[in-house]
Protein backbone atom coordinates (compact mmCIF):
# COMPACT_ATOMS: atom_id res chain seq x y z
CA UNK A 1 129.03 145.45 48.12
CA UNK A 2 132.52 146.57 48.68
CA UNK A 3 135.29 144.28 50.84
CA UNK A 4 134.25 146.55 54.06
CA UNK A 5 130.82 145.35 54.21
CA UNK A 6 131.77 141.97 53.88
CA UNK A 7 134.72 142.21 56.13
CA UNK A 8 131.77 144.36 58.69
CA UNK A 9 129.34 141.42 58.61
CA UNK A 10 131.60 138.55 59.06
CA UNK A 11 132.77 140.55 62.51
CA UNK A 12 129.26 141.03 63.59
CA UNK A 13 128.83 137.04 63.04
CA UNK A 14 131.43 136.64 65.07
CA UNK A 15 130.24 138.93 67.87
CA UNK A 16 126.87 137.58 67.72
CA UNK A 17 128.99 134.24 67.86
CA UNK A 18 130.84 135.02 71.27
CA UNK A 19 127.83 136.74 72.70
CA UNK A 20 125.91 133.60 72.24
CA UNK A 21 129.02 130.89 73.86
CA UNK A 22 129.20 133.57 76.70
CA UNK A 23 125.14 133.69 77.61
CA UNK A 24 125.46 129.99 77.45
CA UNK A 25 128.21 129.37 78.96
CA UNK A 26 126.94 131.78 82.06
CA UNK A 27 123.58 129.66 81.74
CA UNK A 28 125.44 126.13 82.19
CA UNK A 29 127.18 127.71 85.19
CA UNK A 30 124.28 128.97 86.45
CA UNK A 31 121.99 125.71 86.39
CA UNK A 32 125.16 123.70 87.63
CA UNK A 33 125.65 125.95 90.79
CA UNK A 34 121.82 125.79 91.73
CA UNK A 35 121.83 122.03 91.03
CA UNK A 36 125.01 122.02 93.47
CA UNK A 37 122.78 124.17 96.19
CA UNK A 38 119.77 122.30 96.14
CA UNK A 39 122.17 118.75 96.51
CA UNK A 40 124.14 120.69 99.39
CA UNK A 41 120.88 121.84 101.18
CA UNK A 42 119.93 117.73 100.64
CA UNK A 43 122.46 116.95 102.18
CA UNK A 44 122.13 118.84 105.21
CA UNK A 45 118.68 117.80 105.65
CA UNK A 46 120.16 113.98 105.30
CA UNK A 47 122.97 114.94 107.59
CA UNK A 48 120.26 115.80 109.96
CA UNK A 49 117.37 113.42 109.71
CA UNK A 50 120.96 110.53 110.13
CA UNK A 51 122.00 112.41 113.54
CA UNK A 52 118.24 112.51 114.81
CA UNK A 53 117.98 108.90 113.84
CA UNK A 54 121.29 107.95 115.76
CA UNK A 55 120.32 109.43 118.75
CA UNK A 56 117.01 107.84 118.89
CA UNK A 57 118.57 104.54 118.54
CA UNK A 58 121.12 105.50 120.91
CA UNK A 59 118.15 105.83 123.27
CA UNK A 60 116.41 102.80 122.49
CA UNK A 61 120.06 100.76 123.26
CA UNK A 62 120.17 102.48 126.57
CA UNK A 63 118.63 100.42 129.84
CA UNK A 64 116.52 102.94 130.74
CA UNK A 65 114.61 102.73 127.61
CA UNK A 66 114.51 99.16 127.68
CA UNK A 67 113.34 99.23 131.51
CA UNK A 68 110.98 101.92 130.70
CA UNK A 69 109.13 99.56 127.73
CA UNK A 70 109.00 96.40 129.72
CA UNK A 71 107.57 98.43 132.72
CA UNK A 72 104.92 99.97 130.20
CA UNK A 73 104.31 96.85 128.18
CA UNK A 74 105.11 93.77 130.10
CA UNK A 75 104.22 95.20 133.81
CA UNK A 76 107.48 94.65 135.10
CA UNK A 77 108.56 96.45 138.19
CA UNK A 78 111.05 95.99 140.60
CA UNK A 79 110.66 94.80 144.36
CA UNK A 80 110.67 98.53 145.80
CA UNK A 81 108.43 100.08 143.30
CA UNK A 82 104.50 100.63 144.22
CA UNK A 83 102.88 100.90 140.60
CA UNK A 84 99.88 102.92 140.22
CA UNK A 85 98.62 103.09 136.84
CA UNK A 86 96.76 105.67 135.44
CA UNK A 87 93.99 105.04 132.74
CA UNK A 88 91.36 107.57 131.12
CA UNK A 89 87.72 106.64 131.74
CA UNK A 90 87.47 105.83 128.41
CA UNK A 91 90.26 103.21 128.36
CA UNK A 92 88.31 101.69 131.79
CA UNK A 93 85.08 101.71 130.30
CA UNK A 94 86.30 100.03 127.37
CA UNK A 95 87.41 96.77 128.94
CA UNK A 96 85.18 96.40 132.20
CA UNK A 97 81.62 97.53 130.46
CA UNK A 98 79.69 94.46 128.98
CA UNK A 99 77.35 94.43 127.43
CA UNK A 100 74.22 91.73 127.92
CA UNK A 101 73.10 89.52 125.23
CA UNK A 102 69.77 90.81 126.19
CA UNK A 103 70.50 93.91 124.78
CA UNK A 104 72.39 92.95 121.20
CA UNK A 105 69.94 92.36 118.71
CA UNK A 106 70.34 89.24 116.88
CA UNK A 107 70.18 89.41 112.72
CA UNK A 108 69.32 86.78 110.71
CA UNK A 109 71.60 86.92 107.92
CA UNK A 110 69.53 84.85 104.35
CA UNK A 111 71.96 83.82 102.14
CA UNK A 112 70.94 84.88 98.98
CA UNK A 113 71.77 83.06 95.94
CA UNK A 114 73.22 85.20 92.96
CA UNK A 115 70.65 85.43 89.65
CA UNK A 116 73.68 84.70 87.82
CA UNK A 117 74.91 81.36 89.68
CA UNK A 118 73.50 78.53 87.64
CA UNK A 119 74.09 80.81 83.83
CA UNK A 120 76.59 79.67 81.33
CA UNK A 121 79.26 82.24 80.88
CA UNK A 122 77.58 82.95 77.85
CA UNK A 123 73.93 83.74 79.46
CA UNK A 124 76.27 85.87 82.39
CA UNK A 125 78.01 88.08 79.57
CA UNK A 126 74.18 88.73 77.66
CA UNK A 127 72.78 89.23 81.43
CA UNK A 128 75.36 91.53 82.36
CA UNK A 129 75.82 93.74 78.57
CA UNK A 130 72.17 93.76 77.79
CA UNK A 131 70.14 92.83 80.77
CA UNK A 132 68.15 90.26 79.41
CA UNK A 133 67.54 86.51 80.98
CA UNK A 134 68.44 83.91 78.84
CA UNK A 135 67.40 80.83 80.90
């Protein structure tokens, strides 16, 4: 091999070389700026969910909110109100129905003493690994 060949291989090392830092390089950047979208798109959904979450709050400070609840929950109403509350059938029937004790069958429960009660822990573990009865 003369000195060109050498001189010829060592520059297509160092070609190969700079390709190789370059494609890298370009694939760092690459995976960086996607990482950097997907964080910015995060954050927008964040940004959002916070706003949504303020103004909800924001509502539940306000009085009409609070009047609204304890009008709903704790019946209060005010001296000029007429209240007329409206209920599904369901929701009635659910709290005026009863039901007689004629009706409701009445179970016996037996109490029913494990086989394994009055075994050693010994007898339990050959009951329960081999199924045999060692009392």
């Amino acid at each position: 091999m003369t000195k060109n060949h050498h001189i010829f291989i060592i520059l297509i090392v160092i070609i190969l070389y700079i390709l190789y830092s370059i494609i890298s390089y370009k694939y760092k950047e690459y995976t960086i700026n996607s990482h950097i979208k997907y964080i910015a798109s995060l954050n927008e959904d964040i940004k959002f969910k916070i706003e949504e979450a303020e103004s909800i709050i924001e509502y539940k400070k306000s009085n009409a909110y609070k009047n609204k609840v304890l009008k709903e929950d704790q019946w209060l109403k005010n001296k000029w109100e007429i209240v007329i509350y409206l209920t599904t059938e369901d929701t009635y029937n659910k709290y005026t129905n009863s039901v007689s004790k004629e009706e409701t069958p009445i179970v016996e429960i037996e109490k029913k003493i494990d086989e394994t009660y009055w075994m050693s822990i010994y007898q339990k573990w050959i009951y329960f690994i081999f199924k045999k009865d060692l009392r």
